[in-house]
PDB file of N, CA and C in Angstrom:
ATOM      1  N   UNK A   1       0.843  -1.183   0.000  1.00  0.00           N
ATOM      2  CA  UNK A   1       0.000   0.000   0.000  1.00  0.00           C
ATOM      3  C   UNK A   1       0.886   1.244   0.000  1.00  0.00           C
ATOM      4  N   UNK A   2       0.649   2.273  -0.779  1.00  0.00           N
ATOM      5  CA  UNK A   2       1.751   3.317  -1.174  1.00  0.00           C
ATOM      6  C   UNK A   2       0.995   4.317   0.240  1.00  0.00           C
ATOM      7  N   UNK A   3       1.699   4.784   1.031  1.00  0.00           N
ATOM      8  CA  UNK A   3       1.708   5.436   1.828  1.00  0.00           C
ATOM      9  C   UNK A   3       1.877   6.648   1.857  1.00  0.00           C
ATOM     10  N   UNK A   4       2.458   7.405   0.477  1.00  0.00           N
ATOM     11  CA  UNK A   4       3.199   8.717   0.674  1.00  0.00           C
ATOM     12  C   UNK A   4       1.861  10.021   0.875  1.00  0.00           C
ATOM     13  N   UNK A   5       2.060  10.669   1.544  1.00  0.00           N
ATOM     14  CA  UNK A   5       1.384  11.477   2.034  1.00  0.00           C
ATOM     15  C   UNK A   5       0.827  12.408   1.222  1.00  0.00           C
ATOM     16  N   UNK A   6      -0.644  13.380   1.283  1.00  0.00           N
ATOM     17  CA  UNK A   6      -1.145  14.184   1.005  1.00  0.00           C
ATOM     18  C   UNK A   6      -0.648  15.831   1.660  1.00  0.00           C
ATOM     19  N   UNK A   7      -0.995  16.644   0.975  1.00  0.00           N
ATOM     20  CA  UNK A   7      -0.767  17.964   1.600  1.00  0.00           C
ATOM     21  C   UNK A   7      -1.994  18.010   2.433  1.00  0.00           C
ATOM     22  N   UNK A   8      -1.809  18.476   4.006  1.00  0.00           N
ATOM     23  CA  UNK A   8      -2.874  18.696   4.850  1.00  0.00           C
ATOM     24  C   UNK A   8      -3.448  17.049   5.310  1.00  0.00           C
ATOM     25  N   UNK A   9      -2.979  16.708   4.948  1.00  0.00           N
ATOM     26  CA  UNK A   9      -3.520  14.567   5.559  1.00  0.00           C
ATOM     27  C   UNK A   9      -3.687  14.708   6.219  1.00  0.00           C
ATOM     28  N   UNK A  10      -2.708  15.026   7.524  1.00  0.00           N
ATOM     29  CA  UNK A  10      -2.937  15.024   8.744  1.00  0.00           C
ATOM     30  C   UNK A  10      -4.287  15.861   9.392  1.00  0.00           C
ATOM     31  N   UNK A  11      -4.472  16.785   9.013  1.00  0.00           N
ATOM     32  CA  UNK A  11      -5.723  17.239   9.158  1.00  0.00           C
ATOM     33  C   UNK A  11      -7.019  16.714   8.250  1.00  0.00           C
ATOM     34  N   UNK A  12      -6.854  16.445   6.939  1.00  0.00           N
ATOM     35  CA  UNK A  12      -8.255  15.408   6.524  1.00  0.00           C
ATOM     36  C   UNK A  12      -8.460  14.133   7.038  1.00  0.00           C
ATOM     37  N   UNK A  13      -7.627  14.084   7.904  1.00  0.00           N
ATOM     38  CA  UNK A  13      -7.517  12.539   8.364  1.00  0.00           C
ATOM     39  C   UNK A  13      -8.208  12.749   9.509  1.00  0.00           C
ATOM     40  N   UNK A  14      -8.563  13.875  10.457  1.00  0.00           N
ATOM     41  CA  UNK A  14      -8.596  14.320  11.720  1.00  0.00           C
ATOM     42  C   UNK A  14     -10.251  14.630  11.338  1.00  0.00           C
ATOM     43  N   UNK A  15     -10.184  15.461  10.291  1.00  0.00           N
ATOM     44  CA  UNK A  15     -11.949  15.814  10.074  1.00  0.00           C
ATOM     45  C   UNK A  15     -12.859  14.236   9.463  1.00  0.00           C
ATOM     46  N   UNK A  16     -12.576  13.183   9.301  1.00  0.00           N
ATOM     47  CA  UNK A  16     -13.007  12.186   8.838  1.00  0.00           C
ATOM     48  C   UNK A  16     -12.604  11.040   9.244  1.00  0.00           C
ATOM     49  N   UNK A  17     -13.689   9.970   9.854  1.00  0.00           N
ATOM     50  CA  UNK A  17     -13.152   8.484  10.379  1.00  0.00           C
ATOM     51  C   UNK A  17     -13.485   7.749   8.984  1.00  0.00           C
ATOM     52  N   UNK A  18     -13.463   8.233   7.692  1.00  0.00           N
ATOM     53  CA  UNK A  18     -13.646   6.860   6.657  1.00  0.00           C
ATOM     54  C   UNK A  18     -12.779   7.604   5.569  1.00  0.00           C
ATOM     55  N   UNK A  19     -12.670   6.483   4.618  1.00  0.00           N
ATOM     56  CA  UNK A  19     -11.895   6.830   3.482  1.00  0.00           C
ATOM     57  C   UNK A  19     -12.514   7.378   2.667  1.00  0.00           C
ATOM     58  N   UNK A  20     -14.007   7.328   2.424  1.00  0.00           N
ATOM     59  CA  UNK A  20     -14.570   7.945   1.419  1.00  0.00           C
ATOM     60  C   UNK A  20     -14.710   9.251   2.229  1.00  0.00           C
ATOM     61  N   UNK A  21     -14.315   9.863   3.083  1.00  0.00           N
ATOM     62  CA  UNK A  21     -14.922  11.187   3.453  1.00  0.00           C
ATOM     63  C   UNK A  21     -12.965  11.536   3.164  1.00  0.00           C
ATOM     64  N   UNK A  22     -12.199  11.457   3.139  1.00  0.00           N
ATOM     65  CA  UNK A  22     -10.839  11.435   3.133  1.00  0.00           C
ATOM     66  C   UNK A  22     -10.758  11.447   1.688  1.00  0.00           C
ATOM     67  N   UNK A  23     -11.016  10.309   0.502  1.00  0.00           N
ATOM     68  CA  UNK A  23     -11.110  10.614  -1.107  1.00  0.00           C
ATOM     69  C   UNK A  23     -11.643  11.739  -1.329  1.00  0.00           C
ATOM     70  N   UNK A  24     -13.318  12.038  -0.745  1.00  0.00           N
ATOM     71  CA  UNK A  24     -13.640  13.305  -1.181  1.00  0.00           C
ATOM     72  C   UNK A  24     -13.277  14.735  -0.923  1.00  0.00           C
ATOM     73  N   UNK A  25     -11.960  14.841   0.477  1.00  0.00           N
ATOM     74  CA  UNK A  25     -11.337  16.542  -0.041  1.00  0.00           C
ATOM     75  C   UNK A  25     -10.266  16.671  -0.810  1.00  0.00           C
ATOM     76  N   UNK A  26     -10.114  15.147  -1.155  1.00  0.00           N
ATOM     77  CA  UNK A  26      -9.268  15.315  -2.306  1.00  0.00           C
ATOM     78  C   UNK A  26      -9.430  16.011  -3.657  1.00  0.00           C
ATOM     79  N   UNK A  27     -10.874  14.488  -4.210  1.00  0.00           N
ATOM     80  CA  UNK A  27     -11.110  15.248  -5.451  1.00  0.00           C
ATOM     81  C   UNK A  27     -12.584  15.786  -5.161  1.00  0.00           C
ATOM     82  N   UNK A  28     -13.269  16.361  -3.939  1.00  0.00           N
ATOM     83  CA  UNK A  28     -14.781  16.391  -4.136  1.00  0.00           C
ATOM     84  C   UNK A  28     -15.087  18.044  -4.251  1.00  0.00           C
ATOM     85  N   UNK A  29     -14.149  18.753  -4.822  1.00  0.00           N
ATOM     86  CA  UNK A  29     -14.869  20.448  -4.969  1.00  0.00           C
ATOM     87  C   UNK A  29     -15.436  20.398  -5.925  1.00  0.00           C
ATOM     88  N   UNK A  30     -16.156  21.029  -6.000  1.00  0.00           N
ATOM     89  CA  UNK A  30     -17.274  21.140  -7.391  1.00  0.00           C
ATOM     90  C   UNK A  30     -16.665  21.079  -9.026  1.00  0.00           C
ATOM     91  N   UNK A  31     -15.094  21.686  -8.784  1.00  0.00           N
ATOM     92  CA  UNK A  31     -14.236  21.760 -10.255  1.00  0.00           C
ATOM     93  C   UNK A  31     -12.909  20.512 -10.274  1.00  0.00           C
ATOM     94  N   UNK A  32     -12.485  20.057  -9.100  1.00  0.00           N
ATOM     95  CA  UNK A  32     -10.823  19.298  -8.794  1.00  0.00           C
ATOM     96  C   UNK A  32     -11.645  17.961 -10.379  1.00  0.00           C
ATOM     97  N   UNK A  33     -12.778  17.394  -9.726  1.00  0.00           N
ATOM     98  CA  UNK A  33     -13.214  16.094 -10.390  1.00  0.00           C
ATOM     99  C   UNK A  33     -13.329  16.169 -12.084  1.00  0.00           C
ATOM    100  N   UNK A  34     -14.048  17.268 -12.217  1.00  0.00           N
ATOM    101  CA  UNK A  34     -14.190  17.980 -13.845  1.00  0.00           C
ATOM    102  C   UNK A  34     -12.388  18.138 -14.510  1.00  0.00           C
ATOM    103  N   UNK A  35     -11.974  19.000 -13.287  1.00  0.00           N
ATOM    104  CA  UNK A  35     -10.521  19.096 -14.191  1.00  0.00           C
ATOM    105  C   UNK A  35      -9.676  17.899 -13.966  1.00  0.00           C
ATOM    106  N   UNK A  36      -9.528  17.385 -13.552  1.00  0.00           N
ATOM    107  CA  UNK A  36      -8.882  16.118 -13.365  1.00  0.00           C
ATOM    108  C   UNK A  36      -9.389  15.319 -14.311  1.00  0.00           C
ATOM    109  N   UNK A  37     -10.505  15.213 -14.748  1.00  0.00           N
ATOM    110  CA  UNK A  37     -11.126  13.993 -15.882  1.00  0.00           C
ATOM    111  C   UNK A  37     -10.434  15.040 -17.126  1.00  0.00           C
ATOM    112  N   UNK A  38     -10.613  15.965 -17.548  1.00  0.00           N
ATOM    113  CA  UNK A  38      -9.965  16.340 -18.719  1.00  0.00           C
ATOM    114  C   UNK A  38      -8.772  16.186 -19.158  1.00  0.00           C
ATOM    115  N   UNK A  39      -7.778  16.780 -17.935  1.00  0.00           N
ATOM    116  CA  UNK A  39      -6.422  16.424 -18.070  1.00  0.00           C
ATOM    117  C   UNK A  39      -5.693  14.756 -18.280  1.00  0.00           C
ATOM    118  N   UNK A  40      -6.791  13.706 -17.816  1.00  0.00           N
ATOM    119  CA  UNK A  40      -6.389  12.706 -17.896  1.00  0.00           C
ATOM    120  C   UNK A  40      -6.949  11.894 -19.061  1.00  0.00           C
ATOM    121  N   UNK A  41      -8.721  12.856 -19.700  1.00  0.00           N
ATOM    122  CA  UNK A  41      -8.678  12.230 -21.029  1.00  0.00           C
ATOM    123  C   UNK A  41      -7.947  12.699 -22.306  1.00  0.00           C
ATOM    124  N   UNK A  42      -7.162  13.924 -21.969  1.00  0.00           N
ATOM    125  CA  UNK A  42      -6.049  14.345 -23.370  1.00  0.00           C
ATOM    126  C   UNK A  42      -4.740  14.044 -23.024  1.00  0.00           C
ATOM    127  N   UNK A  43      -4.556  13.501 -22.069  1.00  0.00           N
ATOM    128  CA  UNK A  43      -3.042  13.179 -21.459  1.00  0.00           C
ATOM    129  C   UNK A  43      -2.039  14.476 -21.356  1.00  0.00           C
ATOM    130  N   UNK A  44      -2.497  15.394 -21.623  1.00  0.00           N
ATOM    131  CA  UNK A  44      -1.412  16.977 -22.063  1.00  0.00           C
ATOM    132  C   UNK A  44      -2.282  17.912 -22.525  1.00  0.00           C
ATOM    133  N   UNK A  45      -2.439  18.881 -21.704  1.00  0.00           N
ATOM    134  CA  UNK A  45      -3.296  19.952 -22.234  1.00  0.00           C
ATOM    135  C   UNK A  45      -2.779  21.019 -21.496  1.00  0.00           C
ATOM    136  N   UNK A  46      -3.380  22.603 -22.374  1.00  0.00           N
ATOM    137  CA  UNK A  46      -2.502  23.385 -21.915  1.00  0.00           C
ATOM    138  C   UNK A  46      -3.903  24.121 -21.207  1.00  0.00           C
ATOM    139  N   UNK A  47      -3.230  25.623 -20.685  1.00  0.00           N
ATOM    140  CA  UNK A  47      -4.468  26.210 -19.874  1.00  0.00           C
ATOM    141  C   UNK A  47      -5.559  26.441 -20.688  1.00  0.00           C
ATOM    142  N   UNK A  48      -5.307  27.190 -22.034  1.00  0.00           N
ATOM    143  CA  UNK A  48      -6.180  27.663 -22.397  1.00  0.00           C
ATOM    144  C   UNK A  48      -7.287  26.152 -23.223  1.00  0.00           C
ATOM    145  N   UNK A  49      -6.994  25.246 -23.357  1.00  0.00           N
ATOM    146  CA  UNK A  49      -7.514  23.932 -23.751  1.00  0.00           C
ATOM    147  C   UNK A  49      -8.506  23.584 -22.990  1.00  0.00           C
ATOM    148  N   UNK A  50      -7.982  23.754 -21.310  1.00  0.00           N
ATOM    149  CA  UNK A  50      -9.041  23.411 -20.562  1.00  0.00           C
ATOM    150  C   UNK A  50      -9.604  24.420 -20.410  1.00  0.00           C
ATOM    151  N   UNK A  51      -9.741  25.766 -20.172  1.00  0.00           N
ATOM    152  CA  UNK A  51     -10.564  26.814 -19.868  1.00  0.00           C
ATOM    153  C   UNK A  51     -12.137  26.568 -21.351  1.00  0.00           C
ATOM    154  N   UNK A  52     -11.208  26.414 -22.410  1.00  0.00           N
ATOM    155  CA  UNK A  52     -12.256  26.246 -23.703  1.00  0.00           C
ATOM    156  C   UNK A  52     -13.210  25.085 -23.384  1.00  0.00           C
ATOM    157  N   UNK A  53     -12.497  23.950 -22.223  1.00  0.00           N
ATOM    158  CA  UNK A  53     -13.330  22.528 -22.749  1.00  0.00           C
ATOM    159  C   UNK A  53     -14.203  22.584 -20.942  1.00  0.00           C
ATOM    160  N   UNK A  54     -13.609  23.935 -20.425  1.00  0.00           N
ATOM    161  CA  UNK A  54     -15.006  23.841 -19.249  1.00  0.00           C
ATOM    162  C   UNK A  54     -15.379  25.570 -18.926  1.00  0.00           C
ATOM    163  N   UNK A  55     -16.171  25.767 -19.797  1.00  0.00           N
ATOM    164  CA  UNK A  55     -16.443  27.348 -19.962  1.00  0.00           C
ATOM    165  C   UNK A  55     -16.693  28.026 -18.791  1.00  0.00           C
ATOM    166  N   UNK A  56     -17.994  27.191 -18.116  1.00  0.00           N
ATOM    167  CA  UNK A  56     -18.172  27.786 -16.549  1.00  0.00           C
ATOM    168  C   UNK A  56     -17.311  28.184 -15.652  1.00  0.00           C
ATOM    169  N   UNK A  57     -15.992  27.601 -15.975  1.00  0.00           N
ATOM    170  CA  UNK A  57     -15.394  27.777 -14.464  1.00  0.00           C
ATOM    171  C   UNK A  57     -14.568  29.350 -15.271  1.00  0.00           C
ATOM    172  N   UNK A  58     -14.839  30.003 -13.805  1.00  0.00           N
ATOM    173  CA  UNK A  58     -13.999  31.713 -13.561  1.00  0.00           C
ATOM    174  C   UNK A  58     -12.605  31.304 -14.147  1.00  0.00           C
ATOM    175  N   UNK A  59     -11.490  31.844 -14.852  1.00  0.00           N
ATOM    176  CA  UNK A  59     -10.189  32.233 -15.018  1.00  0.00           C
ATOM    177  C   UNK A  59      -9.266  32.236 -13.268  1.00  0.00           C
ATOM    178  N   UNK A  60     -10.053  32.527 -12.605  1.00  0.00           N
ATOM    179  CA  UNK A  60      -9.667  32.294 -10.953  1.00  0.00           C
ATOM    180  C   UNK A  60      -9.992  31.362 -10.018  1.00  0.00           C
ATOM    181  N   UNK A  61     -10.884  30.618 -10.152  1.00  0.00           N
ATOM    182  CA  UNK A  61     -10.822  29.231  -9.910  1.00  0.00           C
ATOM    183  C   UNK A  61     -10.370  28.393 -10.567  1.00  0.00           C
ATOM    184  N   UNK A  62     -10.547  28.361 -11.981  1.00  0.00           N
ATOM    185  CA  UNK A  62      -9.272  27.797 -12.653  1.00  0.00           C
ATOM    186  C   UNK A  62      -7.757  27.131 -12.520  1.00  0.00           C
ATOM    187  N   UNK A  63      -7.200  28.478 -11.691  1.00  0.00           N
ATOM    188  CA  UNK A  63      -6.173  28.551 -11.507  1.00  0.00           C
ATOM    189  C   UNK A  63      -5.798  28.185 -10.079  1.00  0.00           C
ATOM    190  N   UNK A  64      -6.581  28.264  -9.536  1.00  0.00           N
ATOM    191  CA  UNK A  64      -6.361  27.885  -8.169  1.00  0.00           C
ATOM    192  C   UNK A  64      -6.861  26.297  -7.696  1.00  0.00           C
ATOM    193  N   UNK A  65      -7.514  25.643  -8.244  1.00  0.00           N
ATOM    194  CA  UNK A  65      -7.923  24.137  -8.619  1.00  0.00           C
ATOM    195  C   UNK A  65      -6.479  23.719  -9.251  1.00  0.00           C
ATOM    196  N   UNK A  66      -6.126  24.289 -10.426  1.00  0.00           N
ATOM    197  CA  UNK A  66      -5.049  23.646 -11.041  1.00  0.00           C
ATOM    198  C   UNK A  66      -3.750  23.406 -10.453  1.00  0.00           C
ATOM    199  N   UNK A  67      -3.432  24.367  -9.412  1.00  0.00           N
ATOM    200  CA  UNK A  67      -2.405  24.370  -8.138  1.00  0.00           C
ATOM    201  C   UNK A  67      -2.766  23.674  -7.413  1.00  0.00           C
ATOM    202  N   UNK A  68      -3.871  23.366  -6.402  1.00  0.00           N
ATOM    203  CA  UNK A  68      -4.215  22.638  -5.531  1.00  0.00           C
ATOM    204  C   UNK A  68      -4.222  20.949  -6.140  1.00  0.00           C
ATOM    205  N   UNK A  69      -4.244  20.908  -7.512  1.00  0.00           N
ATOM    206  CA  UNK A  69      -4.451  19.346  -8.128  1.00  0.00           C
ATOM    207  C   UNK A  69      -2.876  19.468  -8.124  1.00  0.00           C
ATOM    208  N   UNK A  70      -2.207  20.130  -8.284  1.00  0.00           N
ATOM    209  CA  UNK A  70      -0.410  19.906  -8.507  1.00  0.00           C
ATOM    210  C   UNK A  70       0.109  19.771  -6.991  1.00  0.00           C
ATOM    211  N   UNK A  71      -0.524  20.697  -6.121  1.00  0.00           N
ATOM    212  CA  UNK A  71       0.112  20.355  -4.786  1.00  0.00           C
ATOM    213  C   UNK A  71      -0.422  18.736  -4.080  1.00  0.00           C
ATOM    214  N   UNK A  72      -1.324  18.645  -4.479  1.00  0.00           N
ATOM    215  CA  UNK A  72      -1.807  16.961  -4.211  1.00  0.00           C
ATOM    216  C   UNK A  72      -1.420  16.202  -4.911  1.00  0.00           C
ATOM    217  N   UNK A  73      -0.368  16.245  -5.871  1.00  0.00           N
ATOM    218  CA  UNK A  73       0.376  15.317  -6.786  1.00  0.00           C
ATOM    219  C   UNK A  73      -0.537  14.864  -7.859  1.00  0.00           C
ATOM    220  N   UNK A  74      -1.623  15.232  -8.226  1.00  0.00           N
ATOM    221  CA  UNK A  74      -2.711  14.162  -8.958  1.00  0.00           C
ATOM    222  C   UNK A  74      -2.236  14.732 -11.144  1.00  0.00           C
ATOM    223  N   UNK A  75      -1.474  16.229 -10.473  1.00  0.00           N
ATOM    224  CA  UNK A  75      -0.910  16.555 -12.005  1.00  0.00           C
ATOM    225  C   UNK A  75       0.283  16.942 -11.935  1.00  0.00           C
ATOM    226  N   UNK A  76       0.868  16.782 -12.785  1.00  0.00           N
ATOM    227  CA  UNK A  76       2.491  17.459 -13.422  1.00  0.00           C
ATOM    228  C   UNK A  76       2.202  18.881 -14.102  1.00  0.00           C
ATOM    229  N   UNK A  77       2.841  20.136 -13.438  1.00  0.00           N
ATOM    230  CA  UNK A  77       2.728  21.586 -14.462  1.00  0.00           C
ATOM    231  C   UNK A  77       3.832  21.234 -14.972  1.00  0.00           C
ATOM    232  N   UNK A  78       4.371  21.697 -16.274  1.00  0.00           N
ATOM    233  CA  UNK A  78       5.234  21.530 -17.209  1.00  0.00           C
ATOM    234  C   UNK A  78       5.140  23.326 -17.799  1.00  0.00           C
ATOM    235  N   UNK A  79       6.308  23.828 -17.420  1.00  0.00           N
ATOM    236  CA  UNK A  79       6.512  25.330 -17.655  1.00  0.00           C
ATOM    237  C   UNK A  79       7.845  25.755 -18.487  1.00  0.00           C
ATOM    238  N   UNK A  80       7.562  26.115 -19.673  1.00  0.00           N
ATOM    239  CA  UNK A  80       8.855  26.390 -20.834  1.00  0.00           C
ATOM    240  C   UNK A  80       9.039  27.761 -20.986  1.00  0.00           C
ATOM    241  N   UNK A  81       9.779  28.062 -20.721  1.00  0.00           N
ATOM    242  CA  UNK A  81      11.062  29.233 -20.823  1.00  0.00           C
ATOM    243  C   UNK A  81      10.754  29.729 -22.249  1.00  0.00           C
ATOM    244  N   UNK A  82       9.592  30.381 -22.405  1.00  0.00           N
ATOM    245  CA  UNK A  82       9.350  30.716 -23.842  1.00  0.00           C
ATOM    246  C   UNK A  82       8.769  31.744 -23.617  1.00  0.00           C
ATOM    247  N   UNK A  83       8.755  32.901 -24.946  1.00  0.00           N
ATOM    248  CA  UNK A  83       7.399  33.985 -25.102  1.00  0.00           C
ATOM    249  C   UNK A  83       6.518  34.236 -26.280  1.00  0.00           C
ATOM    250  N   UNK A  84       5.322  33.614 -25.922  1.00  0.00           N
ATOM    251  CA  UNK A  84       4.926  33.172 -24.409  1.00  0.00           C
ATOM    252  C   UNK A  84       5.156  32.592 -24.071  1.00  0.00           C
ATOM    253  N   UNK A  85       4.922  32.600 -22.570  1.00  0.00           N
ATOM    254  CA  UNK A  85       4.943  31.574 -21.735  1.00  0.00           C
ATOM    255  C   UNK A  85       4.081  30.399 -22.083  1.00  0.00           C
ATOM    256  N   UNK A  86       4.372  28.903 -22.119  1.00  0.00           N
ATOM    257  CA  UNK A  86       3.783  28.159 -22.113  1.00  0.00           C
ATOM    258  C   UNK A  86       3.564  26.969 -21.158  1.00  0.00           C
ATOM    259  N   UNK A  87       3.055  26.746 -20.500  1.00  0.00           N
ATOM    260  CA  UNK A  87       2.474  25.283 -19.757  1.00  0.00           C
ATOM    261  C   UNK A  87       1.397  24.785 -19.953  1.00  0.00           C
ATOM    262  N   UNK A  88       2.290  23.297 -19.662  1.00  0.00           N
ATOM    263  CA  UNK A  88       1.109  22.335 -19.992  1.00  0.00           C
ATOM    264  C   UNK A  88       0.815  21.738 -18.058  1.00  0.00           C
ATOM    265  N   UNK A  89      -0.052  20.655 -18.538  1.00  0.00           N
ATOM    266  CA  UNK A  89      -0.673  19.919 -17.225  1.00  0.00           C
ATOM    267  C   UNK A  89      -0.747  18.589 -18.402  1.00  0.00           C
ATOM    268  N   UNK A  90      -0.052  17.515 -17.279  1.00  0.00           N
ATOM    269  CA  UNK A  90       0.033  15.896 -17.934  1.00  0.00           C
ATOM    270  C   UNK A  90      -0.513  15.319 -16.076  1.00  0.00           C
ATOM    271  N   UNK A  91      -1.311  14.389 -16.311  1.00  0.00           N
ATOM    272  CA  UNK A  91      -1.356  13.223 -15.344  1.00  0.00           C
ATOM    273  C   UNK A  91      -0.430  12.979 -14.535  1.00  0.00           C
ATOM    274  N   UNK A  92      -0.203  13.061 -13.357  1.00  0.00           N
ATOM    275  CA  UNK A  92       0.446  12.292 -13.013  1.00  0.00           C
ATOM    276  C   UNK A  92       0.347  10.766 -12.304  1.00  0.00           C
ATOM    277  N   UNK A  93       1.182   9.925 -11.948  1.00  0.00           N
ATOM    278  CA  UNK A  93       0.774   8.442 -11.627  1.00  0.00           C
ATOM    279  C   UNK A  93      -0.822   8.601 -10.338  1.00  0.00           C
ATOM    280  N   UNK A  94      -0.637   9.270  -9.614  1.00  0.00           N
ATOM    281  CA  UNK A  94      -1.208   9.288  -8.576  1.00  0.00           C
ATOM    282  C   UNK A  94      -2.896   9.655  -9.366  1.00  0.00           C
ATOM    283  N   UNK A  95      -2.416  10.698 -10.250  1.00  0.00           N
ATOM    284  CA  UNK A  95      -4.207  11.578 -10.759  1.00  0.00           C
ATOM    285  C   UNK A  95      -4.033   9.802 -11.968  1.00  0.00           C
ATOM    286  N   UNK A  96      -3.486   9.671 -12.353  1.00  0.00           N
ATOM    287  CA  UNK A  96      -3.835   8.321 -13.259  1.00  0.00           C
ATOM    288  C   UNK A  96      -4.170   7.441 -12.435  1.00  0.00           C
ATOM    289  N   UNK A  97      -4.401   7.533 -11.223  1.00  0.00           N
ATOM    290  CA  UNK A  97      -5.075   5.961 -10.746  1.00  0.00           C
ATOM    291  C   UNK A  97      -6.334   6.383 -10.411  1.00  0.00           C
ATOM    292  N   UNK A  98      -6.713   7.708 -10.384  1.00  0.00           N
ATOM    293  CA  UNK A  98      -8.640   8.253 -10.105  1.00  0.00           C
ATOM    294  C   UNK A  98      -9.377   8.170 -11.665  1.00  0.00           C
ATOM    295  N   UNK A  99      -8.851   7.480 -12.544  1.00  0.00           N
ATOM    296  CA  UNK A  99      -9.227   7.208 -13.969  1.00  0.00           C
ATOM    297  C   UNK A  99     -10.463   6.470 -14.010  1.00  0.00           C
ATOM    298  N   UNK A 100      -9.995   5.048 -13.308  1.00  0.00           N
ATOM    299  CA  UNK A 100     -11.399   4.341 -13.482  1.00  0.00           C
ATOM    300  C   UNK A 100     -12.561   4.822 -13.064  1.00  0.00           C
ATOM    301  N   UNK A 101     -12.051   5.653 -11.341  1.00  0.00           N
ATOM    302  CA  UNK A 101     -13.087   5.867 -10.690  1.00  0.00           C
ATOM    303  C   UNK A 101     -13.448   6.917 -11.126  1.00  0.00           C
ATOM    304  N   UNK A 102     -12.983   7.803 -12.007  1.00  0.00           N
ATOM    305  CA  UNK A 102     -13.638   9.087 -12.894  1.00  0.00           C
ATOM    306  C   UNK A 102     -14.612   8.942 -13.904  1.00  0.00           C
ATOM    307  N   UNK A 103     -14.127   7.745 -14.716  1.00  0.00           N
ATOM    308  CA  UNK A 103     -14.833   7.190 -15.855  1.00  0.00           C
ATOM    309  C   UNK A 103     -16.345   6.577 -15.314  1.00  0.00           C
ATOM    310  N   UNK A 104     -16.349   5.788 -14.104  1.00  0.00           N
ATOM    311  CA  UNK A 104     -17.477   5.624 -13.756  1.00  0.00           C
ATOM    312  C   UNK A 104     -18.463   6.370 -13.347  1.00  0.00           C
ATOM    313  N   UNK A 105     -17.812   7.934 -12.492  1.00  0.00           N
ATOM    314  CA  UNK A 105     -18.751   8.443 -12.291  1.00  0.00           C
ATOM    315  C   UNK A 105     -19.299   9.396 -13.120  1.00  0.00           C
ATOM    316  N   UNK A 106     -18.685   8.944 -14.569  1.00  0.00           N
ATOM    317  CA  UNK A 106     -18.912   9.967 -15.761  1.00  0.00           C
ATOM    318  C   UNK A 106     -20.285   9.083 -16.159  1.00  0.00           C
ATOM    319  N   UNK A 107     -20.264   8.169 -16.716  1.00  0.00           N
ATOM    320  CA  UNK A 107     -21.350   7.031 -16.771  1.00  0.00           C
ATOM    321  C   UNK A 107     -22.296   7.296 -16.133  1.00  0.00           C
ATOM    322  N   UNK A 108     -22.173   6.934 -14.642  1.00  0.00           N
ATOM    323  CA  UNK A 108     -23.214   7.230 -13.873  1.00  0.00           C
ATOM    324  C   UNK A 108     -24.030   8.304 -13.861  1.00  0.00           C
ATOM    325  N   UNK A 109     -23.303   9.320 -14.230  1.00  0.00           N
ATOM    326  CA  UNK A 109     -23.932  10.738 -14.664  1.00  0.00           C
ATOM    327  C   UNK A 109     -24.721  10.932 -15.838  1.00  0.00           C
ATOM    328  N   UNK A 110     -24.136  10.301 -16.581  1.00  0.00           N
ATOM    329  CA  UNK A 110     -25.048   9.935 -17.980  1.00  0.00           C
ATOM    330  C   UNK A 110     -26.194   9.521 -17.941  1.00  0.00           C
ATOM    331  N   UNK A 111     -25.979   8.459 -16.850  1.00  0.00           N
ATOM    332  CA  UNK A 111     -27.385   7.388 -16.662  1.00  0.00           C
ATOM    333  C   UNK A 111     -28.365   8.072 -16.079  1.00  0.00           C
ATOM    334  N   UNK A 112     -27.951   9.133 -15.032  1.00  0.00           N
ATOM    335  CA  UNK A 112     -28.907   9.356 -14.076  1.00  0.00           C
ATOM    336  C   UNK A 112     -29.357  10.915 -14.560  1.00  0.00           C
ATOM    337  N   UNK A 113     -28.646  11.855 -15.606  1.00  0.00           N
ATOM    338  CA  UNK A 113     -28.536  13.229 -15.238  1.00  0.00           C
ATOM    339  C   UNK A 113     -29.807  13.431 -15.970  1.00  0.00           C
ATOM    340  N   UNK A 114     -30.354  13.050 -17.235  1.00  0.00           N
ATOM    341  CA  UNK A 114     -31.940  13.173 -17.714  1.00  0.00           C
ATOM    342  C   UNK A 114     -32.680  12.223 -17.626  1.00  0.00           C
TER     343      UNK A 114
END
């Protein structure tokens, strides 16, 4: 069992006696789950890719989801010394193992949302 720690664990661990209440401050804000399924169905996308492929979300939550998914390890920022500036966001191992369980609750949403 891979053990390596979350940012703040010690405290989601403290607000919750189960694992599903512990999975969900991971990925359960209204945007972490949405952006996390995108980045992991193009394998590499840049900001403006995802801003186009989820219109609703503010330019400032955006950005602050996309840090909080990098400080929880679930993505890789990839930042090139260019002008412009360019970065991408790739999967990382950790956001590649919430795949299945993304894909299902994409389904499920399908099934149930009309």
């Amino acid at each position: 069992m891979n053990k390596e720690l979350f940012p703040n664990q010690e405290k989601r661990q403290k607000d919750f006696n189960c694992s599903i209440g512990f999975a969900m401050t991971v990925i359960g804000s209204k945007w972490r789950a949405i952006i996390l399924w995108h980045i992991l169905k193009t394998s590499c996308v840049r900001y403006g890719q995802l801003k186009k492929s989820i219109p609703n979300i503010s330019h400032k939550i955006l950005a602050q989801e996309l840090k909080n998914l990098e400080a929880d390890g679930l993505i890789n920022r990839i930042a090139y010394a260019t002008i412009p500036p360019k970065v991408e966001y790739t999967p990382s191992d950790r956001g590649k193992s919430l795949e299945n369980i993304l894909n299902e609750l994409c389904i499920w949403g399908k099934k149930y949302m009309y």
